[in-house]
C-alpha atoms as a PDB file:
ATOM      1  CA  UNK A   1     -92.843  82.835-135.012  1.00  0.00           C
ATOM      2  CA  UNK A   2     -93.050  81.244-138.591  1.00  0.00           C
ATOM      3  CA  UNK A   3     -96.465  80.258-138.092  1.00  0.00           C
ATOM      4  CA  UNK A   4     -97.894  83.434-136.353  1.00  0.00           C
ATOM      5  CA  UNK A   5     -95.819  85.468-139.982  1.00  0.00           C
ATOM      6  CA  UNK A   6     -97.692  83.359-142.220  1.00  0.00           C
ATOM      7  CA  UNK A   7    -101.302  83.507-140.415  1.00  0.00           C
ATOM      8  CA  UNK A   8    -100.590  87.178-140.725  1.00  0.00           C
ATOM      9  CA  UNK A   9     -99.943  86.930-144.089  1.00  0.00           C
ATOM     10  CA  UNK A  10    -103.079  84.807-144.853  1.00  0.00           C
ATOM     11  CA  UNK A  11    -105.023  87.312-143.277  1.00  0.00           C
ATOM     12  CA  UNK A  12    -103.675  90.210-145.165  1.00  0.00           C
ATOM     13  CA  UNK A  13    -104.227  88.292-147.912  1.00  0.00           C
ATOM     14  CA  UNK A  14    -107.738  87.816-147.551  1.00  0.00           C
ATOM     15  CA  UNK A  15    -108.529  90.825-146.586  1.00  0.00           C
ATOM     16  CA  UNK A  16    -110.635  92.954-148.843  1.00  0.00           C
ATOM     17  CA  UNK A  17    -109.400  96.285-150.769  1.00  0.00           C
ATOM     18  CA  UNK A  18    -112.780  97.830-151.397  1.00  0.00           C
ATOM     19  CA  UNK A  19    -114.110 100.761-149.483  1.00  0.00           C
ATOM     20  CA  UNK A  20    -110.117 102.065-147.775  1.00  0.00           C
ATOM     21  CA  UNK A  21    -109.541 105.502-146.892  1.00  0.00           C
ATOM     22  CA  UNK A  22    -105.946 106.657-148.248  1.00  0.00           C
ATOM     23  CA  UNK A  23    -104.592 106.652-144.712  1.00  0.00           C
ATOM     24  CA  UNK A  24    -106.218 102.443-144.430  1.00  0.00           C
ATOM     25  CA  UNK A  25    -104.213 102.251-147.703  1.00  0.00           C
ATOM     26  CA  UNK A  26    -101.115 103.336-146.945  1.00  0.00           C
ATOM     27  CA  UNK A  27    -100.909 101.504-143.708  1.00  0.00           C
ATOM     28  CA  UNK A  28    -101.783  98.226-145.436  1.00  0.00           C
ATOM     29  CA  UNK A  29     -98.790  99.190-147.809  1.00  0.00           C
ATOM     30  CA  UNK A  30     -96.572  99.331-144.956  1.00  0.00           C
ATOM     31  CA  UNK A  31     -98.015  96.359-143.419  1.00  0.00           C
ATOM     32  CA  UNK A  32     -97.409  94.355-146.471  1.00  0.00           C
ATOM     33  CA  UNK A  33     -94.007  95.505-146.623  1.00  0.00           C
ATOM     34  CA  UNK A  34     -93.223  94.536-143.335  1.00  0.00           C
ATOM     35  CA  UNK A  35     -94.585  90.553-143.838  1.00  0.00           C
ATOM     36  CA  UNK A  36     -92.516  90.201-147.255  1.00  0.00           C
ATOM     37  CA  UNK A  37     -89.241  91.104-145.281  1.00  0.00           C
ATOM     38  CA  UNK A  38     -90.039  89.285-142.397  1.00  0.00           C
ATOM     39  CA  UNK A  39     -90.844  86.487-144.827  1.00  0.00           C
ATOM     40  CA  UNK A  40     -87.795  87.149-146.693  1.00  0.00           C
ATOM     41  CA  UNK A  41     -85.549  86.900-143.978  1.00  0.00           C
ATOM     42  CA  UNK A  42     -86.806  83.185-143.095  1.00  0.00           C
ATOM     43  CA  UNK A  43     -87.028  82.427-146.590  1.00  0.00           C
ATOM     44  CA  UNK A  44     -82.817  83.133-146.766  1.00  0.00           C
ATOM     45  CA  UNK A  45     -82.342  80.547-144.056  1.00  0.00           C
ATOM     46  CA  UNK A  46     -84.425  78.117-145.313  1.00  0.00           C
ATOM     47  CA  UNK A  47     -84.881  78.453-149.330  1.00  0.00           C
ATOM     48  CA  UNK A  48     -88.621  77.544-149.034  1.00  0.00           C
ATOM     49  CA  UNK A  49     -90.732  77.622-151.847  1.00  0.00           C
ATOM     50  CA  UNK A  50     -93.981  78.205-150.752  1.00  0.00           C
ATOM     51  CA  UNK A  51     -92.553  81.288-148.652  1.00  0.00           C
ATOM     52  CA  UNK A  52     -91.239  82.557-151.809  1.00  0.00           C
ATOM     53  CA  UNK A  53     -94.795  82.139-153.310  1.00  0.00           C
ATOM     54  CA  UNK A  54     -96.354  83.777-150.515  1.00  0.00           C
ATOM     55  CA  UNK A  55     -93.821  87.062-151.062  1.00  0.00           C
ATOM     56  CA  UNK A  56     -94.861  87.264-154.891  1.00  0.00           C
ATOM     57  CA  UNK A  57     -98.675  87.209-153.993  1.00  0.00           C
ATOM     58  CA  UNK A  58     -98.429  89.566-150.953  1.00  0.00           C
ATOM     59  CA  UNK A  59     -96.222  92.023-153.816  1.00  0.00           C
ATOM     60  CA  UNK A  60     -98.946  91.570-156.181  1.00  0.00           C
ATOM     61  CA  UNK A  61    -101.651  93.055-153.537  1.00  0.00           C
ATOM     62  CA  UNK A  62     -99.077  95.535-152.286  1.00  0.00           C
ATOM     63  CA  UNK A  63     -98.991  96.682-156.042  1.00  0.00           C
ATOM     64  CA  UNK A  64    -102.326  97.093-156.535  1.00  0.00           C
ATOM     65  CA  UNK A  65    -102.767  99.014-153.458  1.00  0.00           C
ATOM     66  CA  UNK A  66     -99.774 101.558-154.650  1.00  0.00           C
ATOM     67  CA  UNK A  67    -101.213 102.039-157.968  1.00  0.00           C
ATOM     68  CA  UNK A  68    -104.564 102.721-156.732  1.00  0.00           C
ATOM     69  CA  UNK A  69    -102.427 105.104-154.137  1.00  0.00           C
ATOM     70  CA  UNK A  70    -100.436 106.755-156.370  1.00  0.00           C
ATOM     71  CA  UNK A  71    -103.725 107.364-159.138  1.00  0.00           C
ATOM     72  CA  UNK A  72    -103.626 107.870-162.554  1.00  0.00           C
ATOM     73  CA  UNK A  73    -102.664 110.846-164.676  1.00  0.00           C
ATOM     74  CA  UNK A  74    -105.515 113.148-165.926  1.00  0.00           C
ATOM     75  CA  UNK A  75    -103.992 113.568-169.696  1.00  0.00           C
END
């Protein structure tokens, strides 16, 4: 299970932002969201680091796909 979480992770990872409808956006937000909890709970059992490293980069790509949801203000 750990290993099929973090290949899936890896993959989301890799995968490329550029050229997503608003609907491929906000289902790679909920993706993302899914893999850090799922991460999260296996990183409570076992206090790895390099799951916890995996969480903040997977946050950092769920950001940027929020912001670029969400849009910026025209004023």
């Amino acid at each position: 299970m750990t290993a099929d979480l973090l290949e899936k992770a890896n993959e989301f990872e890799n995968r490329t932002l550029s050229h997503m409808s608003t609907s491929d956006r906000v289902a790679a937000s909920r993706e993302a969201k899914q893999l850090i909890l799922a991460i999260n709970e296996i990183y409570k059992k076992t206090k790895d680091g390099n799951l916890m490293d995996i969480m903040k980069r997977l946050t950092v790509k769920k950001r940027k796909i929020e912001k670029r949801l969400k849009g910026n203000p025209l004023t």
